[in-house]
Structures are given as C-alpha cells and as structure tokens.
Protein backbone atom coordinates (compact mmCIF):
# COMPACT_ATOMS: atom_id res chain seq x y z
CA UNK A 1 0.00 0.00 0.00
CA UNK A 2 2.88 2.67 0.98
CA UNK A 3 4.14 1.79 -2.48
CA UNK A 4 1.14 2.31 -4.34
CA UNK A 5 1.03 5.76 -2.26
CA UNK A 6 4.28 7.02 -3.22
CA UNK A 7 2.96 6.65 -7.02
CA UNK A 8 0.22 9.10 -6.44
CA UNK A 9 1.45 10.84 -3.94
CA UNK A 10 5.30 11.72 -5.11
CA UNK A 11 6.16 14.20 -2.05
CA UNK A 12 8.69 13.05 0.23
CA UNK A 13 5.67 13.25 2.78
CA UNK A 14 3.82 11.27 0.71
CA UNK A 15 3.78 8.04 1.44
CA UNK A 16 0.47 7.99 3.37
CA UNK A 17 -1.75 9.18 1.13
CA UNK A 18 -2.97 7.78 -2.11
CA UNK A 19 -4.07 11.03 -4.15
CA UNK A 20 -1.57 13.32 -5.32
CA UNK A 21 -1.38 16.66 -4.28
CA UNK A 22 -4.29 18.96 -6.03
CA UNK A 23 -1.66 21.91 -7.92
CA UNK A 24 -3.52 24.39 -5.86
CA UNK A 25 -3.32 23.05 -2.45
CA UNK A 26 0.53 22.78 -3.35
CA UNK A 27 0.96 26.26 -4.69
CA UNK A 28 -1.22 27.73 -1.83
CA UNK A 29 1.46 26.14 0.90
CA UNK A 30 4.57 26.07 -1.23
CA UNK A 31 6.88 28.70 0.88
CA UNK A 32 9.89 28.53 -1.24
CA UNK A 33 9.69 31.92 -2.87
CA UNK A 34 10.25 33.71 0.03
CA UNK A 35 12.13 31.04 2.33
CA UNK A 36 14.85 30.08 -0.25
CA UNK A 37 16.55 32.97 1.80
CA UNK A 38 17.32 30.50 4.19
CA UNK A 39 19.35 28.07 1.96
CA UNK A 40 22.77 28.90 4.08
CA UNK A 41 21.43 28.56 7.44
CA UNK A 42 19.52 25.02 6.30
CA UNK A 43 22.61 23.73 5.16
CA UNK A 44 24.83 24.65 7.55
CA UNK A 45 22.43 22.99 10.11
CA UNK A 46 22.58 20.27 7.72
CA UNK A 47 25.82 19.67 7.82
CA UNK A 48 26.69 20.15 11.85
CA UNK A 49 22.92 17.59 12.33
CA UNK A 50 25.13 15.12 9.90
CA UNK A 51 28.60 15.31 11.86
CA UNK A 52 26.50 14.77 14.78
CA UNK A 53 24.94 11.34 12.94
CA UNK A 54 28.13 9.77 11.93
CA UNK A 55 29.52 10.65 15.57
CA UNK A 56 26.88 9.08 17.48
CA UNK A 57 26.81 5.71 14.29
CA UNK A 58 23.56 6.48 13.49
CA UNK A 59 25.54 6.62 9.69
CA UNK A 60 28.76 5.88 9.12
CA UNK A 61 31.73 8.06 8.71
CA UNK A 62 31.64 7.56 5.00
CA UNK A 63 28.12 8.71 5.14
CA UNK A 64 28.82 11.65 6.78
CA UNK A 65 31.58 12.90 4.98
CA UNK A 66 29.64 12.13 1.50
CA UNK A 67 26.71 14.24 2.90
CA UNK A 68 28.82 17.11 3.70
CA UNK A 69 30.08 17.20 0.54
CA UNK A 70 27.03 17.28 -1.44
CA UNK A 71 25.77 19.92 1.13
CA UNK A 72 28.50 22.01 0.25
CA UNK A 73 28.26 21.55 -3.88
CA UNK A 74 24.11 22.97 -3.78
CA UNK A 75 25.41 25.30 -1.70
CA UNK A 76 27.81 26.18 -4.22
CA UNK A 77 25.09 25.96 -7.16
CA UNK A 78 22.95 28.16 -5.02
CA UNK A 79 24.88 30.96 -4.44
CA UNK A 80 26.09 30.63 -8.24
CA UNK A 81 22.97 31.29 -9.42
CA UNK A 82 22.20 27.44 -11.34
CA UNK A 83 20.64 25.98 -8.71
CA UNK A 84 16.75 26.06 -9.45
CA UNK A 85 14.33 25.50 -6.81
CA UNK A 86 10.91 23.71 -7.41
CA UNK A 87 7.91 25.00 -5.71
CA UNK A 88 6.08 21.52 -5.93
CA UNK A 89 8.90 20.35 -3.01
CA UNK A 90 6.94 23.21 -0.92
CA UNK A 91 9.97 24.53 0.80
CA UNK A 92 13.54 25.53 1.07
CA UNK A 93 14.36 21.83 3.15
CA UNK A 94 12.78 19.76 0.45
CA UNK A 95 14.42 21.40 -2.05
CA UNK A 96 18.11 20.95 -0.53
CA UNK A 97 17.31 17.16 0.64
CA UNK A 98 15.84 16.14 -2.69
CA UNK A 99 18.67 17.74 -4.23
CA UNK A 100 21.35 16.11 -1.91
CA UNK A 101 19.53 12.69 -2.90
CA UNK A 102 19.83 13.30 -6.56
CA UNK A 103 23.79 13.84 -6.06
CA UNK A 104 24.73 11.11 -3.54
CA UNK A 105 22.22 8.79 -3.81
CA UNK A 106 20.83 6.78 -0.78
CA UNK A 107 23.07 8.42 1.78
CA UNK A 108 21.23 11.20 1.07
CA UNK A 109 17.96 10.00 2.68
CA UNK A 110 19.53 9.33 5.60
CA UNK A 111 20.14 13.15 6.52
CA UNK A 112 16.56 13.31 7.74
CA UNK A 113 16.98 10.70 11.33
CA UNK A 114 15.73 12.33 14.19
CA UNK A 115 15.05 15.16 12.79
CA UNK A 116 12.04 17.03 11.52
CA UNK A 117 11.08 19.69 9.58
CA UNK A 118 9.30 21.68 12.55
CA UNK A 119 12.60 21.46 14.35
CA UNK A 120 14.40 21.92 11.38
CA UNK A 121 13.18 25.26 10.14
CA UNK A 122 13.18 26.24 14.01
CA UNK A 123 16.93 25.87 13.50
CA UNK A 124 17.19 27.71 10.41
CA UNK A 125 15.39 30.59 11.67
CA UNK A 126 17.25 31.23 14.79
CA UNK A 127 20.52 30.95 12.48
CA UNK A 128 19.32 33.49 10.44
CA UNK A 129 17.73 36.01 13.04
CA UNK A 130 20.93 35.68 15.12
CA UNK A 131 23.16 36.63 12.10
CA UNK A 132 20.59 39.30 11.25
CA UNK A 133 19.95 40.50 14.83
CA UNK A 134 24.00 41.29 14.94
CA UNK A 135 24.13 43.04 11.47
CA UNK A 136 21.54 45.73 12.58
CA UNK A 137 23.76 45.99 16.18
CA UNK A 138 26.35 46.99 13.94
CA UNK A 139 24.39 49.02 11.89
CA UNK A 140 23.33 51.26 15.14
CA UNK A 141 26.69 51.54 15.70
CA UNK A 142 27.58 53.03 13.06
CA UNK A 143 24.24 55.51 13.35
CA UNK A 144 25.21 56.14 16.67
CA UNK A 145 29.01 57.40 15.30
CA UNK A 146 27.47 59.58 12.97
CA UNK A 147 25.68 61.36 15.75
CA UNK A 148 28.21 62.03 17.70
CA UNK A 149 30.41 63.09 14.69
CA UNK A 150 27.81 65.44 13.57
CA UNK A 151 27.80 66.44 17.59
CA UNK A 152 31.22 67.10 17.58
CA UNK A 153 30.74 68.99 14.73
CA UNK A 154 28.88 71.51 16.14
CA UNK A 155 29.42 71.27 19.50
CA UNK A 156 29.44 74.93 20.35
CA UNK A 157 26.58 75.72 18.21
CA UNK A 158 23.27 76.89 19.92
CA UNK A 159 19.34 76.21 18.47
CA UNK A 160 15.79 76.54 20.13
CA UNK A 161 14.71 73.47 22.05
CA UNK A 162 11.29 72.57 21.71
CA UNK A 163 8.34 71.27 23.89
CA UNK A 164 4.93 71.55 22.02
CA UNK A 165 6.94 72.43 18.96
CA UNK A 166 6.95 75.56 20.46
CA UNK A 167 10.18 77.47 21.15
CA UNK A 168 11.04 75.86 25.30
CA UNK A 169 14.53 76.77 26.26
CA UNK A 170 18.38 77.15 24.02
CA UNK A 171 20.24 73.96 23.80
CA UNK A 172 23.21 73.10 22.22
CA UNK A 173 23.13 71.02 18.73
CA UNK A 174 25.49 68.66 19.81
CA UNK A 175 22.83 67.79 22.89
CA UNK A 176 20.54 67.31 20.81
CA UNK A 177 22.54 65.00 18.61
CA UNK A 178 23.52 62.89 21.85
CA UNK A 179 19.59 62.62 22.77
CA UNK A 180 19.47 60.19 19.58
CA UNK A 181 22.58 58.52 20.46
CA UNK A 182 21.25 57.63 23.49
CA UNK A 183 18.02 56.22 22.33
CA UNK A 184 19.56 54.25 19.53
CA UNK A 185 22.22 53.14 22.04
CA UNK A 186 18.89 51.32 24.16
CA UNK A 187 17.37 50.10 20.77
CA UNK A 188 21.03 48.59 20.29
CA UNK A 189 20.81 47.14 23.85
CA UNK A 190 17.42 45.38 23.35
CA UNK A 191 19.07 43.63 20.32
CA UNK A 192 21.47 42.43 22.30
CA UNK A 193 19.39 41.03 25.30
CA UNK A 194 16.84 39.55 22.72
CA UNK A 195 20.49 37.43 21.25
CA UNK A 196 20.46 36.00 24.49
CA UNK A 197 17.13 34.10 23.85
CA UNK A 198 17.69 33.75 20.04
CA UNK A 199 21.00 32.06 20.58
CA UNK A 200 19.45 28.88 22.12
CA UNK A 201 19.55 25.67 19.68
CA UNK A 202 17.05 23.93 18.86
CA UNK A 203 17.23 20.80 16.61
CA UNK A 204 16.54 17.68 18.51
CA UNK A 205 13.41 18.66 19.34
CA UNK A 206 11.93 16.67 16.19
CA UNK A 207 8.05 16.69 15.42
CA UNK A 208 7.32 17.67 19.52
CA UNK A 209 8.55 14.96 21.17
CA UNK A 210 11.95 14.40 21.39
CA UNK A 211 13.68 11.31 19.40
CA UNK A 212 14.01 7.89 20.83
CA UNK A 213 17.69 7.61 18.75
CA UNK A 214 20.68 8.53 20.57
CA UNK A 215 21.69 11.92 19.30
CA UNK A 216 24.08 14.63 20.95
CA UNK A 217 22.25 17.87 20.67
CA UNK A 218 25.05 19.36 22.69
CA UNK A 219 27.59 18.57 20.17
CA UNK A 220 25.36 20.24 17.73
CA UNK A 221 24.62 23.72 19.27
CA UNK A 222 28.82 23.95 19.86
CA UNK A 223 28.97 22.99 15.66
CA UNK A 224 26.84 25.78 15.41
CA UNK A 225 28.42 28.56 17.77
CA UNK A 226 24.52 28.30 19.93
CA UNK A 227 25.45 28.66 23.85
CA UNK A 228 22.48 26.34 24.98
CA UNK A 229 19.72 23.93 24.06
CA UNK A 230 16.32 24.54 24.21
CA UNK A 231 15.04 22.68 27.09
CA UNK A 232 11.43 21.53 26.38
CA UNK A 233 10.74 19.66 22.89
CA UNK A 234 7.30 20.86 23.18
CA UNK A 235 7.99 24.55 23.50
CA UNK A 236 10.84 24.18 20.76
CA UNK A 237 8.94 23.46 17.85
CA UNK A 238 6.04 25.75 19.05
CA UNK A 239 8.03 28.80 19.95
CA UNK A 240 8.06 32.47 18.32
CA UNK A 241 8.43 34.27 21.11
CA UNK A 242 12.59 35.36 20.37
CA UNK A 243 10.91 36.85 16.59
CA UNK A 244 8.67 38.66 18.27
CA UNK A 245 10.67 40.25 20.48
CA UNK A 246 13.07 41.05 17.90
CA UNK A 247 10.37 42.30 15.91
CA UNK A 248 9.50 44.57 18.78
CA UNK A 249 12.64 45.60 19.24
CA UNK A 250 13.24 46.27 15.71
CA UNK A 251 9.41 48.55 15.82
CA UNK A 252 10.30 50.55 18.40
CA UNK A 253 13.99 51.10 16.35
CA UNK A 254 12.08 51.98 13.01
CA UNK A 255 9.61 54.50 15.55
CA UNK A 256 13.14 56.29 16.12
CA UNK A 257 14.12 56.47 13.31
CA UNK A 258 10.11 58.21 12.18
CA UNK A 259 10.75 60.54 15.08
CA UNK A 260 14.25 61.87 13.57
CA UNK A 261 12.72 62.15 10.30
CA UNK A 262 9.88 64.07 11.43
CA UNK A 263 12.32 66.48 12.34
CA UNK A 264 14.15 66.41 9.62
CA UNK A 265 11.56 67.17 7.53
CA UNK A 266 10.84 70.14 9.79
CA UNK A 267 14.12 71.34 9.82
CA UNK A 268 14.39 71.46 6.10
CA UNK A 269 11.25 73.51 5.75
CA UNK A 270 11.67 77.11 4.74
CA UNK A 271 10.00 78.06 7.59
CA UNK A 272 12.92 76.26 10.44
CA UNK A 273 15.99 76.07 7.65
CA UNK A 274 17.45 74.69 9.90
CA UNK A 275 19.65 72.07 7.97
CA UNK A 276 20.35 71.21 4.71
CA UNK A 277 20.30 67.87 2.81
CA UNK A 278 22.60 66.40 0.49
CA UNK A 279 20.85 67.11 -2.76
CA UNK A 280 22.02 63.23 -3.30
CA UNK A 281 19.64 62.28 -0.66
CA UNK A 282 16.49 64.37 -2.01
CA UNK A 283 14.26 64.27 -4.73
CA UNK A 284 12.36 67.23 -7.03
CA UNK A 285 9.02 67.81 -8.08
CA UNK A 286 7.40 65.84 -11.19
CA UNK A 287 5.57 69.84 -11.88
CA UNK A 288 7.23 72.27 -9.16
CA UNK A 289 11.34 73.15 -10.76
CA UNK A 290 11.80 74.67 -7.46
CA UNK A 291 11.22 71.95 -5.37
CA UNK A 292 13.73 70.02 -2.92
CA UNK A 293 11.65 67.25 -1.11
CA UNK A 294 13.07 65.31 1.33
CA UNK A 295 11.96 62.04 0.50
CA UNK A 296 13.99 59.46 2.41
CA UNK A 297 12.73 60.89 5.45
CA UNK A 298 8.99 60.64 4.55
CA UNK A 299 9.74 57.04 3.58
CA UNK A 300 11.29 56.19 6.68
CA UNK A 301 8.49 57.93 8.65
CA UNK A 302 5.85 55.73 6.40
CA UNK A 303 7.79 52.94 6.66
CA UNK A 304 6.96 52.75 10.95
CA UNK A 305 3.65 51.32 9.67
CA UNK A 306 4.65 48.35 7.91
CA UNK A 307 6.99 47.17 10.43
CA UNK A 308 4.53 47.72 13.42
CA UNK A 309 1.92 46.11 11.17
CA UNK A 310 4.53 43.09 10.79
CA UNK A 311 4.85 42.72 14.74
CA UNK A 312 0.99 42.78 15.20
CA UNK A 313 0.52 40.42 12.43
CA UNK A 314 3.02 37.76 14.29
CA UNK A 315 1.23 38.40 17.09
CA UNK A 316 -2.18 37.31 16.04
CA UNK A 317 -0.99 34.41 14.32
CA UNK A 318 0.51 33.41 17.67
CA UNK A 319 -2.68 34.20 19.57
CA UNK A 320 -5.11 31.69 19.13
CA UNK A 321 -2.51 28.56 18.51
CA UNK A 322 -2.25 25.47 20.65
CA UNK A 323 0.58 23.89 21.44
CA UNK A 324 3.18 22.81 19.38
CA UNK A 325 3.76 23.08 15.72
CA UNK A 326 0.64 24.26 13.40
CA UNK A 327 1.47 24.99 9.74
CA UNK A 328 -0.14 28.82 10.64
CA UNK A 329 3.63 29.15 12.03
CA UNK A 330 4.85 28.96 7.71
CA UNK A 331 3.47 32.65 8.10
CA UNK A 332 6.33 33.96 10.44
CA UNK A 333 8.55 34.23 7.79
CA UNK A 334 7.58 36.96 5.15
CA UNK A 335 7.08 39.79 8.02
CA UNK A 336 10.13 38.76 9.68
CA UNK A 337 11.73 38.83 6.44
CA UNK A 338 9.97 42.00 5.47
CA UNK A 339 11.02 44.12 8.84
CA UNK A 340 14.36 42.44 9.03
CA UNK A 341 15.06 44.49 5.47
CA UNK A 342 13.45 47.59 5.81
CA UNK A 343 14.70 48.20 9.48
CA UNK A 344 17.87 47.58 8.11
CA UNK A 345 17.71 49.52 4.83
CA UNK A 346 16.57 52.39 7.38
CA UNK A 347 19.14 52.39 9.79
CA UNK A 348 21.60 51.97 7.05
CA UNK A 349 20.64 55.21 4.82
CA UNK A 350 19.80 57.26 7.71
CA UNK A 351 23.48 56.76 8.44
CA UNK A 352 24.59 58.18 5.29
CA UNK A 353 21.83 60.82 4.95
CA UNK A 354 23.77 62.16 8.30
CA UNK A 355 27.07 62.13 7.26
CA UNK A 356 26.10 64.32 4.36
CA UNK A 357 23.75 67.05 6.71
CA UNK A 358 24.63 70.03 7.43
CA UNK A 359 23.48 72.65 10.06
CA UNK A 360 22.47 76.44 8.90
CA UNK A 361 24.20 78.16 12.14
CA UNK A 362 22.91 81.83 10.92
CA UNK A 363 19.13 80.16 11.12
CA UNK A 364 19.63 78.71 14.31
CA UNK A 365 21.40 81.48 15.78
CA UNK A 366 18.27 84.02 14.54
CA UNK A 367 15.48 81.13 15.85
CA UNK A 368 16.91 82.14 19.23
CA UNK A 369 15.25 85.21 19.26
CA UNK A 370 11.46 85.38 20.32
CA UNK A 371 9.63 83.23 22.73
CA UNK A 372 11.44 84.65 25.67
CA UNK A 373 13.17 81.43 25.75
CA UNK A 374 15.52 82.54 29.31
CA UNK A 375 12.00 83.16 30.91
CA UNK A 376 12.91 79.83 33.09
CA UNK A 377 16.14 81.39 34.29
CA UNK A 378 14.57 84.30 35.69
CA UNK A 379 12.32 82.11 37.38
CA UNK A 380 15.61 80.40 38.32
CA UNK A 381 17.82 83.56 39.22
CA UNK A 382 14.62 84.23 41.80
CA UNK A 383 14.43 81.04 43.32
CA UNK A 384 18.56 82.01 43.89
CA UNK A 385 17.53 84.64 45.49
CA UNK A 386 15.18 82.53 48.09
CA UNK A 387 11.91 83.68 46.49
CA UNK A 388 9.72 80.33 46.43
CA UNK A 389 9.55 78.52 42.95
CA UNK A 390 5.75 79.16 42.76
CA UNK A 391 6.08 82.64 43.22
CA UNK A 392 9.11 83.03 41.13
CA UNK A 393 7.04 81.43 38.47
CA UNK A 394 3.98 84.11 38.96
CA UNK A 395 6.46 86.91 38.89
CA UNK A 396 8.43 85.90 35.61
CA UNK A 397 4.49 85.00 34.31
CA UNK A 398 3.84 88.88 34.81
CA UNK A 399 7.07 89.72 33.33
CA UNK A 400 6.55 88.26 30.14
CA UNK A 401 3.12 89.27 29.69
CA UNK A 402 4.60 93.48 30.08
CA UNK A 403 7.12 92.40 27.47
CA UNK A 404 4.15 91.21 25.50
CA UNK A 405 2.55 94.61 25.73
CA UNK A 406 5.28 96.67 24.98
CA UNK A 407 6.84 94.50 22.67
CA UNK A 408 10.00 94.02 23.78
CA UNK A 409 12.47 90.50 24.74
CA UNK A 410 13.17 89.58 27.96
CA UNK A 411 16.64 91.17 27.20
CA UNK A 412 15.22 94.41 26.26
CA UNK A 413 14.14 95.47 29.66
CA UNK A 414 15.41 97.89 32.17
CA UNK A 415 16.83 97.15 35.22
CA UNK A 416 14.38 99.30 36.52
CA UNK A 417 11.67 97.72 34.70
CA UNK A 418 12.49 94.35 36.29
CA UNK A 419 12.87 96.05 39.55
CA UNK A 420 9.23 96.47 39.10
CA UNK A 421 8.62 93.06 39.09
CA UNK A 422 10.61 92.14 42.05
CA UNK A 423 13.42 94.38 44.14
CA UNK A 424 15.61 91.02 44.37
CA UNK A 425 16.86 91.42 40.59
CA UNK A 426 19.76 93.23 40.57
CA UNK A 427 22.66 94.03 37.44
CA UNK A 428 23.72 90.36 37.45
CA UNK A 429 20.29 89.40 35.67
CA UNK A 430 21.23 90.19 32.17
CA UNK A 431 24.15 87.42 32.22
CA UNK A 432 21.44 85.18 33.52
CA UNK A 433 18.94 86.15 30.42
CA UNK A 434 21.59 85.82 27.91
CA UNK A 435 21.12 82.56 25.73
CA UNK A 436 25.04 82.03 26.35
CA UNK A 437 24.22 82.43 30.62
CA UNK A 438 20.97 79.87 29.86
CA UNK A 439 23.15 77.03 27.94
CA UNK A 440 26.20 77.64 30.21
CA UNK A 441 23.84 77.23 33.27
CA UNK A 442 22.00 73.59 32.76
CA UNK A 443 24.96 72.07 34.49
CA UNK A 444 22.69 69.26 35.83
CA UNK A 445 23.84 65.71 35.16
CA UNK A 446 22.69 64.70 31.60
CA UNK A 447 22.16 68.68 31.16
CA UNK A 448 22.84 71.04 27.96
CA UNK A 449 25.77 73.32 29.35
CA UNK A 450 28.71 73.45 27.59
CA UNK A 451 30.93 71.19 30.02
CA UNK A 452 28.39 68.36 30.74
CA UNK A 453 27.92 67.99 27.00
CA UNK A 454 31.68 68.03 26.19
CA UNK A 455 31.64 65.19 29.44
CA UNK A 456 29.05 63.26 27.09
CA UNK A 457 30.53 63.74 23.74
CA UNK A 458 33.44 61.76 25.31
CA UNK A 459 31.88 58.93 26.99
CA UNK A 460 30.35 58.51 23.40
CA UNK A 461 33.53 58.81 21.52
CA UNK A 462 35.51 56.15 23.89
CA UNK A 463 32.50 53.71 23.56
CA UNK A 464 32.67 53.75 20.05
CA UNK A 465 36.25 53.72 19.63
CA UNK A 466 36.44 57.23 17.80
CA UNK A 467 39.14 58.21 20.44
C-alpha cells in the first residue's frame, strides 16, 4: 500500500496518502519563494545535524563525509545562481534534501533521522535572526558614530529646544545630537538582550517529542556557535516568542528612526531652515522646478507602519494557537523577512543621509530670538535669590506678559523695569537672560551646558572607539 502511495502521492511526505497533491493546495502552501533565503542557514544545520549522525553511528563516517560534501556543492550551485528551486517540493528543506539525494544517492535520505522539519526550520530561523539580529547591532553603531560626529561637529553651536513644537529653552546642537545617540544606544541594547534568547539551539526537538535515537544535541549547538539547548521539545517546535521580540525591538527602532525624520523634515522647511540635505539624498518635483523634497525621510516615517503592522501580524498568528507546531507558524517568515530588510535599509541610509547634513548656524542662531526662551532662568535667578519657585514662576508669568505689551524681549528690559517686578533682581540678571548664561547654566547631570555635554561627547567617543 505505501508503495502504491508514493505513485500518487510523489512528495517526500507522501507516502500515506494515495491522491496526489491537487496543484492548488501545493501552490497555496509552497513557501519557497520567500524562504529560499534561508538556503545557508539550512545547510549549515545540515551539515553540523550530519557530523552529529556519523559521531553518534547512526551513519557511518563515510556517510557523513559524503553528505557534507554534497551539502556544500548545492550550496555552491545556489549561491552561483544554477541551482533552481521547485515550488512543488513546498519549501527551502525539500528542495536541498531532494537535491542532496539526486547527487549522492541513498546516503542522502539518511540526513533526515531524528530530525524534523518543525525542528528543522526552528533551527534555520534562529541561524538566520541571530546573524541578522548582529548586522543591525552593527548598523546602530555606526548611526550612533554619525551622531556624535555630527555632535562634535557643532558642539558649540546653539538652536531653540522645543516642547509643544513651540520654542522651550536654548540647547546646544550637539545635545541634541547625543539625545538620539542615546536612544539608539537602548534600541542597540534590546538587540542584544533579545540574542540571548535567540542564541538557544534547537534541533533535537523533532516533530514535539523528542527522538528515541541517541543523538548529541550538545555537540550540535557547539557545531553551530549556539550557547544552549532549548530545554522543552514541546515549546521548541512551538516557539516564536525570540521573533517577536526582535520584531518589537526592531518597531520601536524603526519609531526612532520616524521621530528623527519628522524632524528632519521640519528642519528642512523654509519656515525652520534649519539644515540642509545632500541634494544626493532628495528628490524634485514631477511639476514644481523649485522643489527640494526630502523624500527618504517621509519614507522612513511611512515605513513605521509596515513594520509595526509586521509585529501585530506575528502576534495574532501566535494568539489563538495550541501547542506545538501548526502549519499557521509557515506565516512567520515573510514579516520577519519583510522588517528584518526595511529596518535595516533604514538604519543603514539614515546613516549616510547624516554624514552628508549640514546645520544652517545663521538660522539657528536668529530662531533664538522670540519666545522669551531665558524666561525659566529668571524664574531660576529668583528662586537664587530665596523667592519660592511658585512665586518666582507668577512673577516671571507677569514679566513676560509686560514684554508682550510693549513688545519688547526679555533682554530688552530695564533694570528698573524688572525692579518692578521684584526688588531682588539686581545688574547680574542680564548674564542670567543671555542665551550664552541659559546654555552655560543647565549644568545638571545629563544637562545642555557646555561642560556636561563636552563630558558626554566623550563617553560617546571612547565607547565607540572614535578616540
């Protein structure tokens, strides 16, 4: 009967069932197109999974060897471009194991013992993620460097800082700068505590159960660089948790980078001016010759969506599954896939977009003026002089609102008119009101004065190595 199955059934699954596959049941589950991707990480598992066969004789030496050898040759084909894949063998393991059986012949089918394809692919996946989940480490690094270059850059240049994207208080650029440093610097960190839990290995777990045959999945995870086994064959097969929280690292990444390029695209405005894009990084107007639009911010900022909408989608196909493997997990792939790339591509332009920015100084100097932006440090200079905060507040409130009458800046007032406000303020106010006096005075840890940024701009330089 198995015989007579294998005729009309000829997948490598097939033996149990005596109708072939309708063409399109196996077109609607084939996931080679997209997981083809995977062809190094498969056979690389491959290989370590057949060392680990012929060490334990569950094939002999001679087997093992042979099977390395045709591993390596498809890979060879592969990444020459003449190996073609066939979307009737579903997936990227069928492909590779039907093509290892075509080269060497019987040896070939043994590759398969104690393994599975639900532990297999579970394999594959954390390969890949963990090589990915490094690349984009590296790739913040570098982000991070062009920050503080850029800080460095301009480290003694002043611009309005902003709360309601309305004037707030003078900061320098370079603290600024260091604010994204710092937040890719965390997005960089959760990469590197989600490693932890992709870096587990997990072949051995076969179907769900374990294997009855006597392999060494130790020996396998060393093979493979992996600094532990997954403990619960169960859990193994059935587990997405480590691509969801990359994915949500790799969201929350792709929401900073939305965040910067909302400002840039701000900044470039003619109303801010405030910097200046490579015209390499910009594109014109199909109908406007004036135009300079600063399209790769826009796309980054649109691209947030796609990746968030990737995380929730993993989520609710996680949501209603029971335990262990159920082929609705075949759908982790293309968003992981999909966020792995454009998070990537982001971080990666972004980078260069930076290194080719440059920062109008007149237009920040000149967006100093207005918004009585040293209002705090009156409130400030009072409080120095033991008036209560509240108070202090209420009195610099009043202030501002004369200035609004009359028309004048902060700066612009008399000594005598701010005696009018309180008798405390004396001649040493004006240093106080000056936006040099405000920057100079934020001398709080983490704060914008000149010295505490300088402080910063080095910690950053000797943790990247640009010292």
């Amino acid at each position: 009967m198995s015989s007579a199955g294998n005729i009309h059934n000829p997948a490598m699954w097939g033996g149990r069932f005596a109708e072939k596959t309708a063409a399109s049941v196996a077109a609607f589950t084939a996931s080679i197109h997209y997981d083809a991707r995977l062809y190094r990480y498969d056979i690389a598992g491959s290989r370590a999974h057949a060392r680990m066969l012929a060490r334990q004789g569950l094939i002999s030496e001679a087997e093992g060897v042979l099977i390395v050898q045709g591993l390596e040759l498809i890979e060879q084909e592969i990444e020459a471009g003449n190996f073609v894949f066939n979307p009737e063998l579903e997936d990227i393991h069928m492909n590779i194991e039907k093509a290892l059986v075509e080269k060497i012949g019987p040896a070939g089918e043994k590759l398969h013992t104690a393994r599975s394809r639900n532990d297999q692919v579970a394999l594959d996946v954390r390969l890949y993620l963990r090589e990915e989940c490094r690349c984009l480490m590296q790739l913040l690094t570098e982000l991070q460097k062009a920050f503080v270059v850029l800080a460095r850059k301009y480290q003694q240049t002043v611009m309005p800082g902003y709360t309601h994207l309305q004037r707030a208080q003078p900061v320098l650029v370079a603290h600024h700068l260091l604010a994204y440093y710092e937040m890719f610097g965390r997005d960089r960190e959760r990469l590197a505590d989600a490693l932890k839990r992709i870096n587990v290995m997990p072949l051995g777990a076969a179907a769900l159960a374990g294997t009855g045959l006597p392999i060494d999945r130790e020996f396998v995870a060393k093979e493979l660089g992996f600094l532990a086994v997954t403990a619960n064959s169960m859990d193994t097969v059935g587990d997405r948790d480590h691509l969801i929280e990359f994915m949500s690292a790799a969201s929350l990444i792709q929401i900073h980078l939305s965040r910067l390029s909302e400002e840039l695209v701000l900044w470039t405005t003619e109303e801010f001016s405030f910097v200046t894009l490579a015209d390499s990084f910009c594109t014109g107007s199909s109908i406007m010759p004036q135009k300079k639009n600063p399209d790769i911010p826009e796309l980054i900022r649109g691209k947030s969506g796609r990746v968030v909408g990737n995380l929730m989608s993993l989520l609710m196909l996680l949501k209603g599954l029971p335990m262990t493997y159920n082929r609705d997990l075949q759908e982790d792939k293309e968003p992981l896939f999909d966020t792995v790339d454009t998070v990537s591509q982001s971080v990666a332009i972004m980078t260069q977009l930076l290194a080719n920015l440059t920062f109008n100084e007149a237009r920040l100097a000149a967006g100093l003026g207005g918004g009585y932006m040293t209002a705090t440090d009156l409130a400030d200079y009072l409080v120095r002089k033991n008036i209560p905060f509240r108070q202090a507040h209420a009195i610099v409130g009043r202030t501002v609102a004369f200035c609004l009458s009359q028309g004048k800046e902060l700066t612009e007032l008399s000594l005598a008119e701010l005696k009018g406000f309180s008798e405390v303020i004396e001649d040493d106010v004006f240093v106080v009101l000056s936006i040099a006096g405000s920057v100079n005075s934020r001398v709080s840890l983490g704060g914008t004065a000149g010295s505490v940024v300088a402080e910063a701009l080095k910690r950053a330089e000797e943790a990247l190595g640009l010292l």
